[in-house]
Protein backbone atom coordinates (compact mmCIF):
# COMPACT_ATOMS: atom_id res chain seq x y z
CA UNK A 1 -0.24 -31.36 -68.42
CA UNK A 2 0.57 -31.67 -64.33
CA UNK A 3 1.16 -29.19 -62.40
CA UNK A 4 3.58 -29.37 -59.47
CA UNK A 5 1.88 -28.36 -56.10
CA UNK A 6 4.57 -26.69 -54.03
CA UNK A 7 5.91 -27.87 -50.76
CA UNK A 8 4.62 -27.38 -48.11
CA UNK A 9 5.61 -28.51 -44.04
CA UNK A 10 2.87 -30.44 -42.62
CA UNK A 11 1.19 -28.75 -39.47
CA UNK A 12 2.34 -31.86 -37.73
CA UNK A 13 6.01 -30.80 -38.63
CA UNK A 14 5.51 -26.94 -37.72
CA UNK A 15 3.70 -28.15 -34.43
CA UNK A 16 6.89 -30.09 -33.48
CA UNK A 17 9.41 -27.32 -34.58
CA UNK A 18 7.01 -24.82 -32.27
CA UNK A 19 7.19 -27.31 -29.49
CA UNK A 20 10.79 -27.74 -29.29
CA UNK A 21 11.26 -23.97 -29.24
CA UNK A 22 8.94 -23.54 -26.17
CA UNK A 23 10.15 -26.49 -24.43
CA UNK A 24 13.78 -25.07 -25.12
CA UNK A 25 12.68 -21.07 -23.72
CA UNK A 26 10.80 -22.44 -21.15
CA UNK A 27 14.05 -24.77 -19.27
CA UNK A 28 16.28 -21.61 -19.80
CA UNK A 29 13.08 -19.67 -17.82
CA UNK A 30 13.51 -22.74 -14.76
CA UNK A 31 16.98 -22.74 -14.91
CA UNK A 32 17.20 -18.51 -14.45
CA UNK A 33 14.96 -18.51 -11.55
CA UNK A 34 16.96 -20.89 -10.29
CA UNK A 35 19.74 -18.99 -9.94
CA UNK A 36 17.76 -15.97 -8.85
CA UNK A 37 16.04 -17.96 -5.91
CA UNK A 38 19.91 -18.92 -5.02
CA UNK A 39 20.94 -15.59 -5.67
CA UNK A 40 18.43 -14.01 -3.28
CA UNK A 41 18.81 -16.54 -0.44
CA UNK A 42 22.24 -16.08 0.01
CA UNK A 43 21.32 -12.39 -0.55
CA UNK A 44 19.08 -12.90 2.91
CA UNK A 45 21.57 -14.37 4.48
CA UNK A 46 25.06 -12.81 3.61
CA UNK A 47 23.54 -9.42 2.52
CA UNK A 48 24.16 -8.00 -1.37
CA UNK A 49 27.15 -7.03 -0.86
CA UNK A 50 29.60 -9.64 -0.04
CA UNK A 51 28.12 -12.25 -2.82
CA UNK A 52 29.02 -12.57 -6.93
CA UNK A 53 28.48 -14.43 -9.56
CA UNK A 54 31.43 -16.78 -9.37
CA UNK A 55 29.91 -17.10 -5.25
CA UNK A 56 26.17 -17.64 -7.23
CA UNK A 57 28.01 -20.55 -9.63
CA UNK A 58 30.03 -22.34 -7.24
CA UNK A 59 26.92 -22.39 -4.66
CA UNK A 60 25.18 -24.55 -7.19
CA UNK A 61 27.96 -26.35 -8.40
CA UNK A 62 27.70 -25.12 -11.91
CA UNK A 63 30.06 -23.41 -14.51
CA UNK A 64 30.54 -19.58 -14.43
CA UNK A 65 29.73 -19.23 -17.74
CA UNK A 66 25.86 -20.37 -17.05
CA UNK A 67 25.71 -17.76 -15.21
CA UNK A 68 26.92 -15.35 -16.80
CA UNK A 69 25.16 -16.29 -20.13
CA UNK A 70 21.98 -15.38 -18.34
CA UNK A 71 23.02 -12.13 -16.28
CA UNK A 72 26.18 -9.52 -17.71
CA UNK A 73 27.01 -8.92 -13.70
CA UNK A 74 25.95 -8.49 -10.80
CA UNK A 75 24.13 -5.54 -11.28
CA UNK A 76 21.48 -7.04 -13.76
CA UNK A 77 21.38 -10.07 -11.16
CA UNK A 78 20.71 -8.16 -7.99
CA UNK A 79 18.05 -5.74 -10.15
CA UNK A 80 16.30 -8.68 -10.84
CA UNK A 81 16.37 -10.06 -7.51
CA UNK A 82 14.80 -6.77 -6.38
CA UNK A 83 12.09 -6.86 -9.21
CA UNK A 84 10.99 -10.03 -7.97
CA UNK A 85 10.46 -9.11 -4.55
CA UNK A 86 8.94 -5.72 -5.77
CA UNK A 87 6.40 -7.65 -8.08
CA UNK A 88 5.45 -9.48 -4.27
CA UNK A 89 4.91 -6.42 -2.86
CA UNK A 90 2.76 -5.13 -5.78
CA UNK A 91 0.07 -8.04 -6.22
CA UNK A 92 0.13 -7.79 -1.95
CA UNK A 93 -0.78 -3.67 -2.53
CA UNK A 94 -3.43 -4.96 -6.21
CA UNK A 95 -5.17 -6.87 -3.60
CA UNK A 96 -5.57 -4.35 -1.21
CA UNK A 97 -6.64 -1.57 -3.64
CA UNK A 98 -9.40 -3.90 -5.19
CA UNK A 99 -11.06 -4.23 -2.14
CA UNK A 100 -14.44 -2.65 -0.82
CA UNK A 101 -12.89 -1.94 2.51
CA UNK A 102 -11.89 1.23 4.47
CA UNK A 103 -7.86 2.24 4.99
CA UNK A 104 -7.50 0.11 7.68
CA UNK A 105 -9.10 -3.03 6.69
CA UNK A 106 -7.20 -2.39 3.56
CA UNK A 107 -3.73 -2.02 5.09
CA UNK A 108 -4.32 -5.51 6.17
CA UNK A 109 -5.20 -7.04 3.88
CA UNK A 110 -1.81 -5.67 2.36
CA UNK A 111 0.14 -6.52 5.14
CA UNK A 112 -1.28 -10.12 5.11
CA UNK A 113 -1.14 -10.76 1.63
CA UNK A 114 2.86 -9.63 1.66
CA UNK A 115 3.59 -11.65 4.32
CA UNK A 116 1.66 -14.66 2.85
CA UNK A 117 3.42 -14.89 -0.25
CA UNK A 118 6.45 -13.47 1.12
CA UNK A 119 6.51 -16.26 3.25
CA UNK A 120 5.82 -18.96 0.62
CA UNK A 121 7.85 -21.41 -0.48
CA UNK A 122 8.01 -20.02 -3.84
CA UNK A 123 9.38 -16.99 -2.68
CA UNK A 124 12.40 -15.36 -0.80
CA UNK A 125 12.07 -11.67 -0.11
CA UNK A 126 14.96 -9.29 0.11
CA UNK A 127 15.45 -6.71 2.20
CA UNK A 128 13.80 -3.80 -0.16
CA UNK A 129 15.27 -0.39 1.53
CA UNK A 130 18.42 -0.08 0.61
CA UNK A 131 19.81 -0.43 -3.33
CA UNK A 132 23.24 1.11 -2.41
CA UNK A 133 25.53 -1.15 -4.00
CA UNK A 134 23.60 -1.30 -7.51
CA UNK A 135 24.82 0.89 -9.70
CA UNK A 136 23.18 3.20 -12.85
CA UNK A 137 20.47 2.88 -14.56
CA UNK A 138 19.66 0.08 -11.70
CA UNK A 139 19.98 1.66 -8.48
CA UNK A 140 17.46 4.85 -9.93
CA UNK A 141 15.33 2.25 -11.90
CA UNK A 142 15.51 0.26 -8.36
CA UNK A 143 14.55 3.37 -5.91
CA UNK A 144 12.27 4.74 -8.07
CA UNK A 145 10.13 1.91 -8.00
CA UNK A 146 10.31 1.37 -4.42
CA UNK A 147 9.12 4.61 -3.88
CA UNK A 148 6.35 4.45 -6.20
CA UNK A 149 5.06 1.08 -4.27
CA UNK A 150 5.69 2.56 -0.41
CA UNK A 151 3.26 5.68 -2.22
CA UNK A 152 0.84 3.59 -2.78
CA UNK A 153 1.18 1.41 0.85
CA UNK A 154 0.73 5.30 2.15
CA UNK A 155 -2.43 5.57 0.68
CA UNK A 156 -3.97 3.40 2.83
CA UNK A 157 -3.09 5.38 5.89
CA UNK A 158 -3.90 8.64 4.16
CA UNK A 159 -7.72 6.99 3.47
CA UNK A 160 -7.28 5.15 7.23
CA UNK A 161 -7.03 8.97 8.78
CA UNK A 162 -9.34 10.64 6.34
CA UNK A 163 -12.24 8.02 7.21
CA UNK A 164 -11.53 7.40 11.23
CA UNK A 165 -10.29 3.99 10.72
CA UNK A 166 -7.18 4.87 11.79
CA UNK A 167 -5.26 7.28 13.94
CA UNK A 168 -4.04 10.54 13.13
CA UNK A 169 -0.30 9.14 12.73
CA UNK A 170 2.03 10.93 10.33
CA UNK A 171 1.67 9.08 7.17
CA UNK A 172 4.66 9.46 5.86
CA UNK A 173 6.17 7.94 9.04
CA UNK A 174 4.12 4.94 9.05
CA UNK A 175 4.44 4.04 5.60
CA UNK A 176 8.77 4.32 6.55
CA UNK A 177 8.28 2.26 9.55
CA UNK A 178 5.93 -0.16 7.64
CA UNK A 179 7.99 -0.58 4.98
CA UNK A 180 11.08 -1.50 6.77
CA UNK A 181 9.77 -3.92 9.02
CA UNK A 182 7.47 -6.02 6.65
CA UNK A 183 10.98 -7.16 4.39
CA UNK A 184 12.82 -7.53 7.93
CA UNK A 185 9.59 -9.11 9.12
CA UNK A 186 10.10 -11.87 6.39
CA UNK A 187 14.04 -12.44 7.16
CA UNK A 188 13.48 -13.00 10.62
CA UNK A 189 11.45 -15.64 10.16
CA UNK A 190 13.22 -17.27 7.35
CA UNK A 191 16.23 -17.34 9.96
CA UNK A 192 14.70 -18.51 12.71
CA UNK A 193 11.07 -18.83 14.39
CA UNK A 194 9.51 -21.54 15.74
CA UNK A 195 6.19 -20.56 14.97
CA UNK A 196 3.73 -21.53 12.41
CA UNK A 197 3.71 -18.93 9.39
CA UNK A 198 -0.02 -18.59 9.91
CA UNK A 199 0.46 -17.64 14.05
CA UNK A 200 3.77 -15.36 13.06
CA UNK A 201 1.57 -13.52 10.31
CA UNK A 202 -1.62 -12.82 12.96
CA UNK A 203 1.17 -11.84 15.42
CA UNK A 204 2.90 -9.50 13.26
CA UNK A 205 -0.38 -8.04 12.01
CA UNK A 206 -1.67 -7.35 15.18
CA UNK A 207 1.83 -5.55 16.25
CA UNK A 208 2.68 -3.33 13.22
CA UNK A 209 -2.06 -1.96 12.87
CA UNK A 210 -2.50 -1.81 16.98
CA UNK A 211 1.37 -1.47 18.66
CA UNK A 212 2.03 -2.76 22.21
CA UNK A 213 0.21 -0.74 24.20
CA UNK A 214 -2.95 -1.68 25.78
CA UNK A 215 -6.06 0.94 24.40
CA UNK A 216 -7.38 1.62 27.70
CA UNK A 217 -3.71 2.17 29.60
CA UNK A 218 -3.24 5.14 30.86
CA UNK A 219 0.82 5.25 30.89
């Protein structure tokens, strides 16, 4: 007597079904940060405030329902604009913390790597200190991790002071200053500078660890 062997899809089959859904997630992954990198250059340019998602979908010449099939409003959209640029500013601080390298020579290699791959052409930066016009859960979500990041960019100075690298500057002052003028930093340049990014990096480096003043003035 035979026995029936049961069915069974070939591997060649459930290879192709496998394919189709990763090719499928990963075009809806392009087309999202597609809008975000749209969302977050007119975000640069116009400030968060004055854009939305009908602005966002007739920008690219595309329906509104696109976009809102892949953000709710502009709150999710604008939170995820910020988590991009905060995910910059962390894998600028990872490198910085991984290095065998006193506070100083770690603060720049921070401020470097930021303004590196802030400056790529993968990337546009917004402006990170101010989350007013998100609204809860985003704008604590948003603030909380900003202030969590700016922490850890004040650790540098902290170890800069403790191990004479650098001078005896109010920490939390620096990191403020810092911290404002490395997302402005990247702005300015995106809107006009006739430098190279390599020459505007060294020049803003040099301004925001040593200031204007000459070391041996006397006024």
């Amino acid at each position: 007597m035979s026995v029936e062997k049961p069915e069974h899809k070939s591997d060649k089959s459930q290879l192709s079904v496998n394919s189709s859904a990763f090719d499928k997630n990963s075009q809806r992954m392009k087309k999202k940060l597609a809008l975000l990198n749209e969302a977050r250059r007119m975000i640069s340019q116009r400030g968060e405030a004055s854009i939305s998602l009908d602005d966002l979908a007739s920008n690219l010449d595309i329906s509104k329902g696109t976009v809102y099939y892949y953000f709710k409003n502009k709150d999710e959209l604008l939170f995820e604009c910020y988590r991009i640029s905060f995910d910059i500013w962390e894998h600028a601080l990872e490198s910085a913390e991984g290095a065998q390298a006193n506070g100083a020579q770690k603060l720049e290699i921070f401020l470097r790597s930021y303004l590196t791959e802030g400056l790529g052409t993968l990337h546009i930066v917004i402006y990170l200190r101010d989350q007013s016009s998100l609204h809860e859960p985003y704008r604590s979500l948003a603030e909380r991790r900003r202030k969590a990041l700016r922490d850890r960019m004040r650790a540098f100075i902290e170890e800069g002071r403790a191990d004479g690298s650098l001078e005896g500057t109010n920490p939390k002052i620096s990191a403020t200053i810092l911290g404002a003028a490395i997302t402005w930093l990247l702005r300015a340049y995106q809107l006009n500078s006739s430098q190279s990014k390599a020459a505007y990096i060294d020049d803003a480096v040099s301004v925001l660890l040593n200031g204007f003043r000459k070391r041996n003035s006397t006024q």
